[in-house]
PDB file of N, CA and C in Angstrom:
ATOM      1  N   UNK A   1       0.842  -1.166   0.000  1.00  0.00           N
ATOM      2  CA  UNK A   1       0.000   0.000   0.000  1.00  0.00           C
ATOM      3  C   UNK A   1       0.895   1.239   0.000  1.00  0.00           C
ATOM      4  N   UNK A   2       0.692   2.319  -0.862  1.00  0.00           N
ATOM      5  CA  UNK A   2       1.519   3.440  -0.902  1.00  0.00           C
ATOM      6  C   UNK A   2       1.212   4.410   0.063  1.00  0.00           C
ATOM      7  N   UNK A   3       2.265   4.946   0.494  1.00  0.00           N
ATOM      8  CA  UNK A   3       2.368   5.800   1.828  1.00  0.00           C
ATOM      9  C   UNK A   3       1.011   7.088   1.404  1.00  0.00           C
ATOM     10  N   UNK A   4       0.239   7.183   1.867  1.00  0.00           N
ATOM     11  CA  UNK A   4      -0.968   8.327   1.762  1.00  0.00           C
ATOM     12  C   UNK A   4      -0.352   9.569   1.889  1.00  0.00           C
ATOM     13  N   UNK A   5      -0.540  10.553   1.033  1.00  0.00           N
ATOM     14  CA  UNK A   5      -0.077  11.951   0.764  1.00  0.00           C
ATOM     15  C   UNK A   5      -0.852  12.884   2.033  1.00  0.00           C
ATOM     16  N   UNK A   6      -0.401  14.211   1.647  1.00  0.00           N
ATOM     17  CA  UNK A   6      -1.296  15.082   2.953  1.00  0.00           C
ATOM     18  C   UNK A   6      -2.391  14.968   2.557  1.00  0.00           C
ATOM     19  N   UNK A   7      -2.965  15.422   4.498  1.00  0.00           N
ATOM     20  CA  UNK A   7      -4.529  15.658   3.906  1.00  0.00           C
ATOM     21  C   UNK A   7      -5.055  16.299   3.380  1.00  0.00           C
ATOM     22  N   UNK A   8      -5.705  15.743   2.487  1.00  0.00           N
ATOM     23  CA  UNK A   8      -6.770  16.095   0.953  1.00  0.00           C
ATOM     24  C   UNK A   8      -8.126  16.659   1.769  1.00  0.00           C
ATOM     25  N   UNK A   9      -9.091  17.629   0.743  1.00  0.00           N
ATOM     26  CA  UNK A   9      -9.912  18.433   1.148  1.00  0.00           C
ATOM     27  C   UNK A   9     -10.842  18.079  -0.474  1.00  0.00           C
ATOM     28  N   UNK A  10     -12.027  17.742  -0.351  1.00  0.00           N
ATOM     29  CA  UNK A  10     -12.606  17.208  -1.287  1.00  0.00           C
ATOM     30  C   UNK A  10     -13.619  18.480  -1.184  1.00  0.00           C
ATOM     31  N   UNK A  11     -13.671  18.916  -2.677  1.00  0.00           N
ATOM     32  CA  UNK A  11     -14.357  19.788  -2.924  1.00  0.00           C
ATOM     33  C   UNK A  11     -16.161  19.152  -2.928  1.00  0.00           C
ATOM     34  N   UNK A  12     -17.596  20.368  -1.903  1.00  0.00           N
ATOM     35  CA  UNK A  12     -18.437  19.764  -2.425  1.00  0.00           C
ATOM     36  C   UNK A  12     -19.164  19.090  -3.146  1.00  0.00           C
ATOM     37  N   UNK A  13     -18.769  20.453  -4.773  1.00  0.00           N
ATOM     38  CA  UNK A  13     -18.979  19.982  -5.720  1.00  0.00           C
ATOM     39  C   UNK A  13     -18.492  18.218  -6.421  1.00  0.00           C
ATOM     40  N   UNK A  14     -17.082  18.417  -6.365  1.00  0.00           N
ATOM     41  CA  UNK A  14     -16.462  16.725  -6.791  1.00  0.00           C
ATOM     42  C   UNK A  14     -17.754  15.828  -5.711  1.00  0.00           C
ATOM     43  N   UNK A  15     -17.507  15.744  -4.921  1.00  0.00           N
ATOM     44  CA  UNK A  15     -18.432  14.784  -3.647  1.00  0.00           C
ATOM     45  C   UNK A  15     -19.446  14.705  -4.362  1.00  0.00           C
ATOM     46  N   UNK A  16     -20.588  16.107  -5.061  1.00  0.00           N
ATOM     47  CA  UNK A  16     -21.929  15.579  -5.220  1.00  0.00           C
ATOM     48  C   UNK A  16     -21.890  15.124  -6.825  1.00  0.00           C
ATOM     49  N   UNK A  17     -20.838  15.036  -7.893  1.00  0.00           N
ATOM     50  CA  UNK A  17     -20.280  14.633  -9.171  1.00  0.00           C
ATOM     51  C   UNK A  17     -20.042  13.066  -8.708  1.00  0.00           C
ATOM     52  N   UNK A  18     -19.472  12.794  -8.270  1.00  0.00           N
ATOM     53  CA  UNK A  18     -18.708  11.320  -7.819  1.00  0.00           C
ATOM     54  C   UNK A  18     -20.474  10.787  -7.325  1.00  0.00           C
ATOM     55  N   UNK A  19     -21.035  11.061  -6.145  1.00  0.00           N
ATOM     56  CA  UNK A  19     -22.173  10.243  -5.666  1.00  0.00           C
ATOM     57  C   UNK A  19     -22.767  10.246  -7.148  1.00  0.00           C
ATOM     58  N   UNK A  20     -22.649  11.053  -8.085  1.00  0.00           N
ATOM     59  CA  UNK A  20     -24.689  11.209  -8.523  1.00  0.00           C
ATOM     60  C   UNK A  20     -24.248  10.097  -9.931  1.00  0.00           C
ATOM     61  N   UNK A  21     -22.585  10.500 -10.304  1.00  0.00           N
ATOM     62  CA  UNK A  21     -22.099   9.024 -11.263  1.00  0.00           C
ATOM     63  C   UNK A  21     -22.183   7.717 -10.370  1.00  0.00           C
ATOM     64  N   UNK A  22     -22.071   7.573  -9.365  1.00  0.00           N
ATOM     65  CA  UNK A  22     -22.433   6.259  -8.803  1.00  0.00           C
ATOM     66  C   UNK A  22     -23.612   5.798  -8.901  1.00  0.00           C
ATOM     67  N   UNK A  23     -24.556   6.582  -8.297  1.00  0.00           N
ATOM     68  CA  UNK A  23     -25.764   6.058  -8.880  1.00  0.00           C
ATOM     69  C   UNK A  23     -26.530   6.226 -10.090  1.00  0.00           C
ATOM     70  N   UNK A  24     -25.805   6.970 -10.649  1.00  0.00           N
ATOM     71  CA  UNK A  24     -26.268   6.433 -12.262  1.00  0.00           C
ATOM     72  C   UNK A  24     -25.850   5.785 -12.920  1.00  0.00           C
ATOM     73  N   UNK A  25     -25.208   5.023 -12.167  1.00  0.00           N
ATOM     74  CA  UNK A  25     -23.811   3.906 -12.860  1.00  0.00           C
ATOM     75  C   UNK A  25     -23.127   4.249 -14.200  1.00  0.00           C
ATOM     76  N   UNK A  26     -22.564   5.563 -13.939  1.00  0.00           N
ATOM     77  CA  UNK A  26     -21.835   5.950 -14.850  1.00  0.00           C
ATOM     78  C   UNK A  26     -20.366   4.963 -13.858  1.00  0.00           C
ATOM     79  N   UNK A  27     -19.973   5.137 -12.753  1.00  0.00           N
ATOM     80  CA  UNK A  27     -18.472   4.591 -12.504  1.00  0.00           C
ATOM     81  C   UNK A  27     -19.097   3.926 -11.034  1.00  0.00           C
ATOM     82  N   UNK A  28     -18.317   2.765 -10.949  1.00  0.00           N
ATOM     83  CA  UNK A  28     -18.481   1.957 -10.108  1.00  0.00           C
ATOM     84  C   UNK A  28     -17.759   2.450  -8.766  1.00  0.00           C
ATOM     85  N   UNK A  29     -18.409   1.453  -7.689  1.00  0.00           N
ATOM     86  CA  UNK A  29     -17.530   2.337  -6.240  1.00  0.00           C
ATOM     87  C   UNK A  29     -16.103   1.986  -6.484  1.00  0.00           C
ATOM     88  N   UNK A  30     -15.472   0.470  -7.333  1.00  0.00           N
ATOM     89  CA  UNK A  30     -14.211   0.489  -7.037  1.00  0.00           C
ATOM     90  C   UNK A  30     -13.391   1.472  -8.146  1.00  0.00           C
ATOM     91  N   UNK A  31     -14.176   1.494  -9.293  1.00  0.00           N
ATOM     92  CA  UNK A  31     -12.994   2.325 -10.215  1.00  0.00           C
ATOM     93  C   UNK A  31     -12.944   3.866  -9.825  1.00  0.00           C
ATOM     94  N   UNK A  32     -14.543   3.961  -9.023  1.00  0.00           N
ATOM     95  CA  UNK A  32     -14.132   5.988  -8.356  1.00  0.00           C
ATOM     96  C   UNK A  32     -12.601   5.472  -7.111  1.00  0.00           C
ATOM     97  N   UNK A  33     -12.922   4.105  -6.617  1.00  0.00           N
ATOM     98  CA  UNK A  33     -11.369   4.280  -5.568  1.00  0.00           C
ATOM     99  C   UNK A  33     -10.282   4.366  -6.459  1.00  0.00           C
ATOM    100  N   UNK A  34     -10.096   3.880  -7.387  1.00  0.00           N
ATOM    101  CA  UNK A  34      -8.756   3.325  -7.984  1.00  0.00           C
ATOM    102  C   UNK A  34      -8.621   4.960  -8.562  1.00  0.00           C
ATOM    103  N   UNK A  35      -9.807   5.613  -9.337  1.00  0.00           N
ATOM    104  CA  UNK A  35      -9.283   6.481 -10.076  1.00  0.00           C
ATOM    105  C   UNK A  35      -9.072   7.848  -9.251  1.00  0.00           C
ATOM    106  N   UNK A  36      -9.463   7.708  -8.077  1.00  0.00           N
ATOM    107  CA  UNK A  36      -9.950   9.408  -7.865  1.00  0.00           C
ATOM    108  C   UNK A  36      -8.363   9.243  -6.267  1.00  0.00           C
ATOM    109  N   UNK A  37      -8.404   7.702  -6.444  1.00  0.00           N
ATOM    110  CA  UNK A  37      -7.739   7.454  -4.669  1.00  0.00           C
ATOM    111  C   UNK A  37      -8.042   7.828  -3.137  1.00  0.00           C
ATOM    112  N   UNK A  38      -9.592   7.613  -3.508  1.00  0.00           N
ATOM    113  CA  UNK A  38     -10.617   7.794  -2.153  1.00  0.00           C
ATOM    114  C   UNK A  38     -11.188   6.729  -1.500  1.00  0.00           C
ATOM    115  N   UNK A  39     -10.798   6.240  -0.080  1.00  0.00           N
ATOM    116  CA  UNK A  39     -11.002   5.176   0.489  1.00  0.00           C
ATOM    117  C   UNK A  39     -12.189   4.711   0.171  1.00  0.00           C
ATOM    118  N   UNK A  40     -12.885   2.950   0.109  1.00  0.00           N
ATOM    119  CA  UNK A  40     -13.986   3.306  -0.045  1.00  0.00           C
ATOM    120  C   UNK A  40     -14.977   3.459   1.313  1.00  0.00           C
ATOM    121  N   UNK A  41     -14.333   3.766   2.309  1.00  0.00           N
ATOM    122  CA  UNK A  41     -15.620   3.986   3.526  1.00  0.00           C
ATOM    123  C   UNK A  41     -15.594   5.587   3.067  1.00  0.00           C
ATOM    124  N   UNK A  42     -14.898   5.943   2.860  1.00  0.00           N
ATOM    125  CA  UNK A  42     -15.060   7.903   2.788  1.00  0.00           C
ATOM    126  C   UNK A  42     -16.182   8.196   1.016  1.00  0.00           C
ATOM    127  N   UNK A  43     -15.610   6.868   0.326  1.00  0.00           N
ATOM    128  CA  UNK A  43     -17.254   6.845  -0.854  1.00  0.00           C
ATOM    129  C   UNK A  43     -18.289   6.598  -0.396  1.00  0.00           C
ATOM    130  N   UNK A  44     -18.228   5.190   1.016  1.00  0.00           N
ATOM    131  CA  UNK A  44     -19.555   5.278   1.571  1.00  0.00           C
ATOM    132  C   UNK A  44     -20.341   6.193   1.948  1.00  0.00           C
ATOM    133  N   UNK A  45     -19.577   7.308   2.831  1.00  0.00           N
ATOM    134  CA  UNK A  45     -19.816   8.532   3.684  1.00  0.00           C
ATOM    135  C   UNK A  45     -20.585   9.597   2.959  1.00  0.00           C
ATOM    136  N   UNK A  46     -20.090   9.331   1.962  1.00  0.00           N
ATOM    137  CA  UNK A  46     -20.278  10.616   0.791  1.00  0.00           C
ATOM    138  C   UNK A  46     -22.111  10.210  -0.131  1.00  0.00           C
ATOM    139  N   UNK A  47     -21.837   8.675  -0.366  1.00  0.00           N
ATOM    140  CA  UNK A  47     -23.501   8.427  -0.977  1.00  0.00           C
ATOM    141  C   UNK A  47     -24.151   8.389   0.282  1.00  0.00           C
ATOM    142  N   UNK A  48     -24.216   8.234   1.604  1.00  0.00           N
ATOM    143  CA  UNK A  48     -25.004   7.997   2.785  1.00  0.00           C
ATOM    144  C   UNK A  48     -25.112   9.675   2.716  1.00  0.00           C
ATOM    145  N   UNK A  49     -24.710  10.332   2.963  1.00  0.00           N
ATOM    146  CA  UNK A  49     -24.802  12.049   3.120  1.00  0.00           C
ATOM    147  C   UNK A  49     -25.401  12.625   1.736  1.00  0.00           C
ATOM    148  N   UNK A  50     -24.825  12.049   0.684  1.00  0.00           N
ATOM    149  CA  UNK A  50     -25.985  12.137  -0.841  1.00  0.00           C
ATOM    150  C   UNK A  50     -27.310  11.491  -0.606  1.00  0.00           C
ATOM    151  N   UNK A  51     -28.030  10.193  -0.047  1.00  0.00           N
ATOM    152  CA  UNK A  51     -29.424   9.846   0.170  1.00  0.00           C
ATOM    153  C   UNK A  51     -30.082  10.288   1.102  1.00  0.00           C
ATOM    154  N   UNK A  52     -29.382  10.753   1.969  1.00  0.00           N
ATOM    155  CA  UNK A  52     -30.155  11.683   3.032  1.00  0.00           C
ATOM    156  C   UNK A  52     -30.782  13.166   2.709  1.00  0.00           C
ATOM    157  N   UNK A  53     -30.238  13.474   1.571  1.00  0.00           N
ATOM    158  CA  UNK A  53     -30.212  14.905   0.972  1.00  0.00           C
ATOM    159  C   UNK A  53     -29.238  15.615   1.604  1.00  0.00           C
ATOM    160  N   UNK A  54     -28.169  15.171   2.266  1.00  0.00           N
ATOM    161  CA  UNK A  54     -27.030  16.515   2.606  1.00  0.00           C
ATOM    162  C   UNK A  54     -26.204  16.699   1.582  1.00  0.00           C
ATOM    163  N   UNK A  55     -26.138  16.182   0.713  1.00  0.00           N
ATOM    164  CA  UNK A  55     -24.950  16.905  -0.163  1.00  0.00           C
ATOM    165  C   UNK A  55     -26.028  17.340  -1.609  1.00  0.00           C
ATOM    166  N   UNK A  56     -26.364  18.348  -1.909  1.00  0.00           N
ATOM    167  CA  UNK A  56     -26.980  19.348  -2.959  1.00  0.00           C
ATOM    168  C   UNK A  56     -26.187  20.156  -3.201  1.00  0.00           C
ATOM    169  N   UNK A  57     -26.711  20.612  -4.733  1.00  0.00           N
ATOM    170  CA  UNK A  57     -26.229  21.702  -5.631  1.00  0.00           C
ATOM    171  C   UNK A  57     -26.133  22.925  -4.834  1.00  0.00           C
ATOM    172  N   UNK A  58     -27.220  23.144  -4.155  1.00  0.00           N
ATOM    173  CA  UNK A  58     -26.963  24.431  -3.265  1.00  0.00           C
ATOM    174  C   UNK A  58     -25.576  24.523  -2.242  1.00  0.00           C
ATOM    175  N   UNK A  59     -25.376  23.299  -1.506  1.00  0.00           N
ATOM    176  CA  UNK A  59     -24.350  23.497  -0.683  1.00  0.00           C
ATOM    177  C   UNK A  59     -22.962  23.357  -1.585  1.00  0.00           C
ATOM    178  N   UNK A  60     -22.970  22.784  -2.445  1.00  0.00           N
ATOM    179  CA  UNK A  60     -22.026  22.632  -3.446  1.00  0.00           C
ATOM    180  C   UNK A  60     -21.513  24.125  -4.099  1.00  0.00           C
ATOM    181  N   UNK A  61     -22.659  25.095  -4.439  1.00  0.00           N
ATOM    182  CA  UNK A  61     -22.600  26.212  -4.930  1.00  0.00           C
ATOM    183  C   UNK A  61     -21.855  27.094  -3.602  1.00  0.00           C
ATOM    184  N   UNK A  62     -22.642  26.757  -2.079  1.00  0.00           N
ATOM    185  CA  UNK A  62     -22.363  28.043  -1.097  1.00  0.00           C
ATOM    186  C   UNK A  62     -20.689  27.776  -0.920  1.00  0.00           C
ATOM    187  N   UNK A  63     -20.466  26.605  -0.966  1.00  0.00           N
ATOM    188  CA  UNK A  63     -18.660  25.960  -0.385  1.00  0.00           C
ATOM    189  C   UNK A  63     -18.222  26.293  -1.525  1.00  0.00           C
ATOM    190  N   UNK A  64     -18.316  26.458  -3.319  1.00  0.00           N
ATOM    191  CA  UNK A  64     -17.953  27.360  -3.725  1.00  0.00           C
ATOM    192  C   UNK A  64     -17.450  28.474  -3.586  1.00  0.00           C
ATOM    193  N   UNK A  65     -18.539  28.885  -3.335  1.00  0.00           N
ATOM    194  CA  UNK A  65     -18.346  30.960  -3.196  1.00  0.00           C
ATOM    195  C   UNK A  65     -17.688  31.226  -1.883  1.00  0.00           C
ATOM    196  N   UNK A  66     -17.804  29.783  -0.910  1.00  0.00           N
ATOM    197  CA  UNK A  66     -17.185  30.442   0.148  1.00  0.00           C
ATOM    198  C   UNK A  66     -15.456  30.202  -0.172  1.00  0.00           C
ATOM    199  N   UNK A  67     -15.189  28.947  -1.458  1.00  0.00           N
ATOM    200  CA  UNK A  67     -13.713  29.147  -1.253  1.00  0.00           C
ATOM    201  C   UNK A  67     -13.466  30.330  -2.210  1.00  0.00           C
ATOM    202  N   UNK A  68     -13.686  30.615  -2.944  1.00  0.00           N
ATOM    203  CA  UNK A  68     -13.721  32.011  -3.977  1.00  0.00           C
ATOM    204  C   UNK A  68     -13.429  33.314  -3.030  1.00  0.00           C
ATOM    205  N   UNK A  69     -14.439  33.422  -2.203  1.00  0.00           N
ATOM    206  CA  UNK A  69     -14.387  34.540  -0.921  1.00  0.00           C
ATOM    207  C   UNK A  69     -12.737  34.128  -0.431  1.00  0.00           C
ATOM    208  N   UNK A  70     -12.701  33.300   0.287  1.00  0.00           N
ATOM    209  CA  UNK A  70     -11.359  32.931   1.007  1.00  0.00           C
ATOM    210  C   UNK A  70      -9.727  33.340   0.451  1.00  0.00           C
ATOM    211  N   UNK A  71      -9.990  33.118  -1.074  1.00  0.00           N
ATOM    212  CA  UNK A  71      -8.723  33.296  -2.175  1.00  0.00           C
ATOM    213  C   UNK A  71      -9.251  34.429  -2.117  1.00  0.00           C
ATOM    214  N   UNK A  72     -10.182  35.700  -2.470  1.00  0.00           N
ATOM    215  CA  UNK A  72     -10.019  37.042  -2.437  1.00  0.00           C
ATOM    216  C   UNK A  72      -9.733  37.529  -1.891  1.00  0.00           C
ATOM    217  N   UNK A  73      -9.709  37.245  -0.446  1.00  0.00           N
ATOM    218  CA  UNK A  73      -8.906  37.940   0.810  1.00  0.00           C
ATOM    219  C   UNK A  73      -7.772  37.394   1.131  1.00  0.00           C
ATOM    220  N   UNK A  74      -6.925  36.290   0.577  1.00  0.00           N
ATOM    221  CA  UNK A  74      -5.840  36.048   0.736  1.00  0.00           C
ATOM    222  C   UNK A  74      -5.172  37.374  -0.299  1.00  0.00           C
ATOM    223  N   UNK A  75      -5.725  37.100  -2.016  1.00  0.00           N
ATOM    224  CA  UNK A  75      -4.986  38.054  -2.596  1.00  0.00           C
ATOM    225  C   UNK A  75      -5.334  39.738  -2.361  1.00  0.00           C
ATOM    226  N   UNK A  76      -6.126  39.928  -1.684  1.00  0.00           N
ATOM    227  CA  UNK A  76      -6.349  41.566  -0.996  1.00  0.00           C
ATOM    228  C   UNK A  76      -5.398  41.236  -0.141  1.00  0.00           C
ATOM    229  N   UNK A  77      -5.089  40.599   0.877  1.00  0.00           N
ATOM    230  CA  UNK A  77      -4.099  40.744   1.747  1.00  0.00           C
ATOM    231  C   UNK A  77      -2.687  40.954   1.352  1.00  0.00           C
ATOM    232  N   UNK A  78      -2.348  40.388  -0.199  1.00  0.00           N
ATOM    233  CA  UNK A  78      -1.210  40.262  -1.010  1.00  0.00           C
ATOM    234  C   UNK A  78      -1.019  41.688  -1.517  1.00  0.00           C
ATOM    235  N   UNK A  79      -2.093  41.948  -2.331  1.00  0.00           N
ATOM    236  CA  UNK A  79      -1.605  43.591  -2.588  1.00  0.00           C
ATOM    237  C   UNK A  79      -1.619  44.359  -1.723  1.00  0.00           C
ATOM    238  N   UNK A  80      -2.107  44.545  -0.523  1.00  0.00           N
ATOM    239  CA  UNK A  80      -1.719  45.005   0.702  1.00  0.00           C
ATOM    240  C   UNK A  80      -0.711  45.357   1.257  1.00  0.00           C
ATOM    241  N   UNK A  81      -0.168  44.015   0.983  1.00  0.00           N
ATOM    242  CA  UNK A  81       1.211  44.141   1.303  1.00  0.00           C
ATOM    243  C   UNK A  81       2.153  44.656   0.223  1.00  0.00           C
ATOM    244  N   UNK A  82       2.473  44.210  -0.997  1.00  0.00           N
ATOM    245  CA  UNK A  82       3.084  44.530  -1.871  1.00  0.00           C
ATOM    246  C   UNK A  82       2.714  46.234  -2.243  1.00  0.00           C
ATOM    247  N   UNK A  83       1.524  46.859  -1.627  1.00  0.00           N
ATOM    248  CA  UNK A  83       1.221  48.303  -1.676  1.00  0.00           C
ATOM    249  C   UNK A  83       2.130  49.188  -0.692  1.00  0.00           C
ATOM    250  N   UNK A  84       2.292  48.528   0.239  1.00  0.00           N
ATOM    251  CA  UNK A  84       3.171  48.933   1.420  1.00  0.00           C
ATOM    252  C   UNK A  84       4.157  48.838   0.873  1.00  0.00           C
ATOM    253  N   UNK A  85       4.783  47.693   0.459  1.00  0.00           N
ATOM    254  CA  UNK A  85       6.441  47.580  -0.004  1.00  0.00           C
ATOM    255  C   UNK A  85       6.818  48.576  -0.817  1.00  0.00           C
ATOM    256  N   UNK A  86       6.009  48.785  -1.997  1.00  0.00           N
ATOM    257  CA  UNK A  86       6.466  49.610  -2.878  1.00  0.00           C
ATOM    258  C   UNK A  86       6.518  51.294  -2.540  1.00  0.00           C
ATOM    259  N   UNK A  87       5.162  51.659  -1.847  1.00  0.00           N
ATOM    260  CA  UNK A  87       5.495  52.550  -0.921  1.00  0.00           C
ATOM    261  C   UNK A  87       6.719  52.793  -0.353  1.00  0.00           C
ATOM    262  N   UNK A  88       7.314  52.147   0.489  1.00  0.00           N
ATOM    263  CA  UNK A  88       8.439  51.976   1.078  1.00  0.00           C
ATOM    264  C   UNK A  88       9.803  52.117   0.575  1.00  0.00           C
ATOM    265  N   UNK A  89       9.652  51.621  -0.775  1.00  0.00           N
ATOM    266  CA  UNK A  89      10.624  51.386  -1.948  1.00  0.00           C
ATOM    267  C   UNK A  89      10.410  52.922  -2.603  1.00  0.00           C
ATOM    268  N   UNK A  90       9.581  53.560  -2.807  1.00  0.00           N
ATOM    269  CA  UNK A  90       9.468  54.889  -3.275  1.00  0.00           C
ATOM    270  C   UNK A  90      10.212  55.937  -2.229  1.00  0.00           C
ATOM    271  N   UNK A  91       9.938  55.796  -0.871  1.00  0.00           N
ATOM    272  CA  UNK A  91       9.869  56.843   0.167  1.00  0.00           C
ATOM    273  C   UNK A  91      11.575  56.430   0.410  1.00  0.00           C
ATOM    274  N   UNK A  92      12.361  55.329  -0.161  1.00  0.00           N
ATOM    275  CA  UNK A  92      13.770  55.400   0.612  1.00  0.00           C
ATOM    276  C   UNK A  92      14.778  56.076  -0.589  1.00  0.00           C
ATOM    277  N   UNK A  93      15.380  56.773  -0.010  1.00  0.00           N
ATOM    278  CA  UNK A  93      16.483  57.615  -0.844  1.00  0.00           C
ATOM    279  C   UNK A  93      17.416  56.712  -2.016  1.00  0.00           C
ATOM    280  N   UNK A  94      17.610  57.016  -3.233  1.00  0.00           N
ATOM    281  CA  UNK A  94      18.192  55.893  -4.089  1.00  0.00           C
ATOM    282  C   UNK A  94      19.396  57.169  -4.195  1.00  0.00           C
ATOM    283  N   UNK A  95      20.575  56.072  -3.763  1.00  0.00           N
ATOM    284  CA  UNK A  95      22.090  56.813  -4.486  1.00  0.00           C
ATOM    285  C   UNK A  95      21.899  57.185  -5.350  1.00  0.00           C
ATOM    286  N   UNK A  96      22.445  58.717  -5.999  1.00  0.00           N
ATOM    287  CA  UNK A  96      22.757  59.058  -7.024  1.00  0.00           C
ATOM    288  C   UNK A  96      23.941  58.560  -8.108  1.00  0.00           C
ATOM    289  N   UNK A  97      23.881  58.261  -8.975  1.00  0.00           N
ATOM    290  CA  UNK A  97      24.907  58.056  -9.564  1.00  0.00           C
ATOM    291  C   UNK A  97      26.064  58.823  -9.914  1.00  0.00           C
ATOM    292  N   UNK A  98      26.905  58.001 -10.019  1.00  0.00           N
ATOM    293  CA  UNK A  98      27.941  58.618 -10.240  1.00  0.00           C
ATOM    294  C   UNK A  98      28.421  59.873 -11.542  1.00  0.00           C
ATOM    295  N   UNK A  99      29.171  60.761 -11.578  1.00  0.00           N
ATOM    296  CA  UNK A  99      29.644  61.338 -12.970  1.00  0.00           C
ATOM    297  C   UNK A  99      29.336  60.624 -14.084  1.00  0.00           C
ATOM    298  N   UNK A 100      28.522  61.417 -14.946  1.00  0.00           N
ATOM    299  CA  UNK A 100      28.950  60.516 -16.250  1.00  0.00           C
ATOM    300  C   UNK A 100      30.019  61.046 -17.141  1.00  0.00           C
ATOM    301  N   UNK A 101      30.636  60.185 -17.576  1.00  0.00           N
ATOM    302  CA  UNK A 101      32.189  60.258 -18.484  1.00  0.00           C
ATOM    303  C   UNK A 101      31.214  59.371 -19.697  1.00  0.00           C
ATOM    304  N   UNK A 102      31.456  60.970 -20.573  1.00  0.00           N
ATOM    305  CA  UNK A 102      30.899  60.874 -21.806  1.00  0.00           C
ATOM    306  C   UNK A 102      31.923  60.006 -22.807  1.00  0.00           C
ATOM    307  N   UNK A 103      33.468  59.816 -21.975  1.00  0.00           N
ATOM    308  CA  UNK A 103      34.499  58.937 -23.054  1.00  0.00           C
ATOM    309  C   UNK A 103      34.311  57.663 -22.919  1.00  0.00           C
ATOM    310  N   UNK A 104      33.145  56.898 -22.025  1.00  0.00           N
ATOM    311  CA  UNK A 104      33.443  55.564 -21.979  1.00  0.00           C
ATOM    312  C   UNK A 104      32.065  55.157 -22.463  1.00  0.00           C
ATOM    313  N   UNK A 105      32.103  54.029 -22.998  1.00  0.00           N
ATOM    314  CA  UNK A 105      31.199  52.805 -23.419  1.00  0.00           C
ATOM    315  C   UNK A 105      30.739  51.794 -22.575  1.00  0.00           C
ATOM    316  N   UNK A 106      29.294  50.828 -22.590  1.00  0.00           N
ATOM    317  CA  UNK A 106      29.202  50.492 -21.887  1.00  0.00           C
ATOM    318  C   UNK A 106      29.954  49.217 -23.115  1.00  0.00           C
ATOM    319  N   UNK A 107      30.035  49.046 -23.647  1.00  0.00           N
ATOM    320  CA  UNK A 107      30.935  47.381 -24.478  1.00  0.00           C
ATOM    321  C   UNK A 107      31.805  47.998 -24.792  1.00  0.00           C
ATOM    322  N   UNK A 108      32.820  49.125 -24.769  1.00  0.00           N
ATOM    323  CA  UNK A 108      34.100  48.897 -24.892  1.00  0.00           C
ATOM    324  C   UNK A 108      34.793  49.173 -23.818  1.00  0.00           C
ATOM    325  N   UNK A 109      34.051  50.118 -22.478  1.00  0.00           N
ATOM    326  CA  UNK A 109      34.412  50.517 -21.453  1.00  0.00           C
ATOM    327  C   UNK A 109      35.051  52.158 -21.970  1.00  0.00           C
ATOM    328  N   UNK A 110      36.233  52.817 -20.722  1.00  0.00           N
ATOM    329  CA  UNK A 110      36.481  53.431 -20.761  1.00  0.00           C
ATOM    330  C   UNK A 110      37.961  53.472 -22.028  1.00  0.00           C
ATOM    331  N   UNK A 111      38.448  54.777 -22.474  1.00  0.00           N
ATOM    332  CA  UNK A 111      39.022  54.895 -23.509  1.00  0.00           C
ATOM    333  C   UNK A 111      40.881  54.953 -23.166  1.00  0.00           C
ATOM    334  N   UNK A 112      41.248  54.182 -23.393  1.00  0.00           N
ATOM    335  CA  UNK A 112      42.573  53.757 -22.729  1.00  0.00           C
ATOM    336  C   UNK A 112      43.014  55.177 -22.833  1.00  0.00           C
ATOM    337  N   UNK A 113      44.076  55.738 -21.940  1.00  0.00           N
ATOM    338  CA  UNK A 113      44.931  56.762 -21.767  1.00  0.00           C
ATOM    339  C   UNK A 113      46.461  56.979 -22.177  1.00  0.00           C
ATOM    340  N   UNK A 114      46.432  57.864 -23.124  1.00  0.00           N
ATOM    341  CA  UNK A 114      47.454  57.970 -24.440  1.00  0.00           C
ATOM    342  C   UNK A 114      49.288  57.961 -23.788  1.00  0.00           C
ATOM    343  N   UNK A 115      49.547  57.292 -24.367  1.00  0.00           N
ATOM    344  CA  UNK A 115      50.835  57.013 -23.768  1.00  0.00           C
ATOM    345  C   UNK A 115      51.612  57.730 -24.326  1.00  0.00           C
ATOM    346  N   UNK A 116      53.059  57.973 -23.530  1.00  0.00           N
ATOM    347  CA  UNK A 116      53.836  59.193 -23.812  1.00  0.00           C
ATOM    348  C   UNK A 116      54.326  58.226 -25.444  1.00  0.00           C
ATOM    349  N   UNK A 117      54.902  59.309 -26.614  1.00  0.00           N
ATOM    350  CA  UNK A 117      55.546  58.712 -27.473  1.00  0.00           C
ATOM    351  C   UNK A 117      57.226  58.228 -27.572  1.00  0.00           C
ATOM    352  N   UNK A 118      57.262  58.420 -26.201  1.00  0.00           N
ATOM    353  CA  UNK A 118      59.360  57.442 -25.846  1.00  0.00           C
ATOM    354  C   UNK A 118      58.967  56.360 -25.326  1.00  0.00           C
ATOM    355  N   UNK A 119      57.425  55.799 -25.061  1.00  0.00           N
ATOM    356  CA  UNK A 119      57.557  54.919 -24.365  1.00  0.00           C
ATOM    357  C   UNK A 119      57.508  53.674 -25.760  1.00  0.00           C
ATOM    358  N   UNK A 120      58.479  52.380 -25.491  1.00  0.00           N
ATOM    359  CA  UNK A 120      58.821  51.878 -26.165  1.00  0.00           C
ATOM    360  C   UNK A 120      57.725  50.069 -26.091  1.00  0.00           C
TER     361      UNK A 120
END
């Protein structure tokens, strides 16, 4: 048996996709284990909570929007921050550069310095 990865978070939606192909025998309980790699007591869990009526389109839709909500305030919290940084990055003093020496290149560099004519 292969060592089980972290714990997994099964989206409503997948849960009420997986039950409603089971019982329409689109995919059997063992090929949803083999293919999806979901125990099958946690497939049991999932059609027992599908015949009771707990798992619907509606709750499928609200655990949606609620992970949608969740990622928008992670990335508001991101530009948040990155609003501050750059702020920060504006407000700190940048060295001036140095002289520019109109005799040098940036690919040939500066312009060698003329040597006396005795030098041999």
């Amino acid at each position: 048996m292969s060592p089980r990865g972290p714990y997994r978070r099964h989206s409503m939606q997948f849960k009420l996709q997986l039950c409603q192909d089971i019982r329409n025998g689109v995919i059997g309980r063992r090929d949803a284990q083999r293919t999806y790699s979901v125990s099958a007591n946690l497939i049991q869990l999932w059609l027992s909570q599908f015949d009771r009526g707990e798992l619907n389109q509606e709750e499928a839709e609200a655990s949606v929007v609620a992970e949608y909500e969740g990622r928008i305030a992670a990335l508001e919290r991101k530009v948040g921050q990155l609003t501050m940084e750059l702020d920060m990055a504006k407000k700190t003093p940048r060295p001036s550069p140095g002289p520019v020496n109109e005799n040098s290149s940036i690919v040939t560099g500066p312009r060698i310095a003329p040597s006396g004519r005795d030098v041999k």
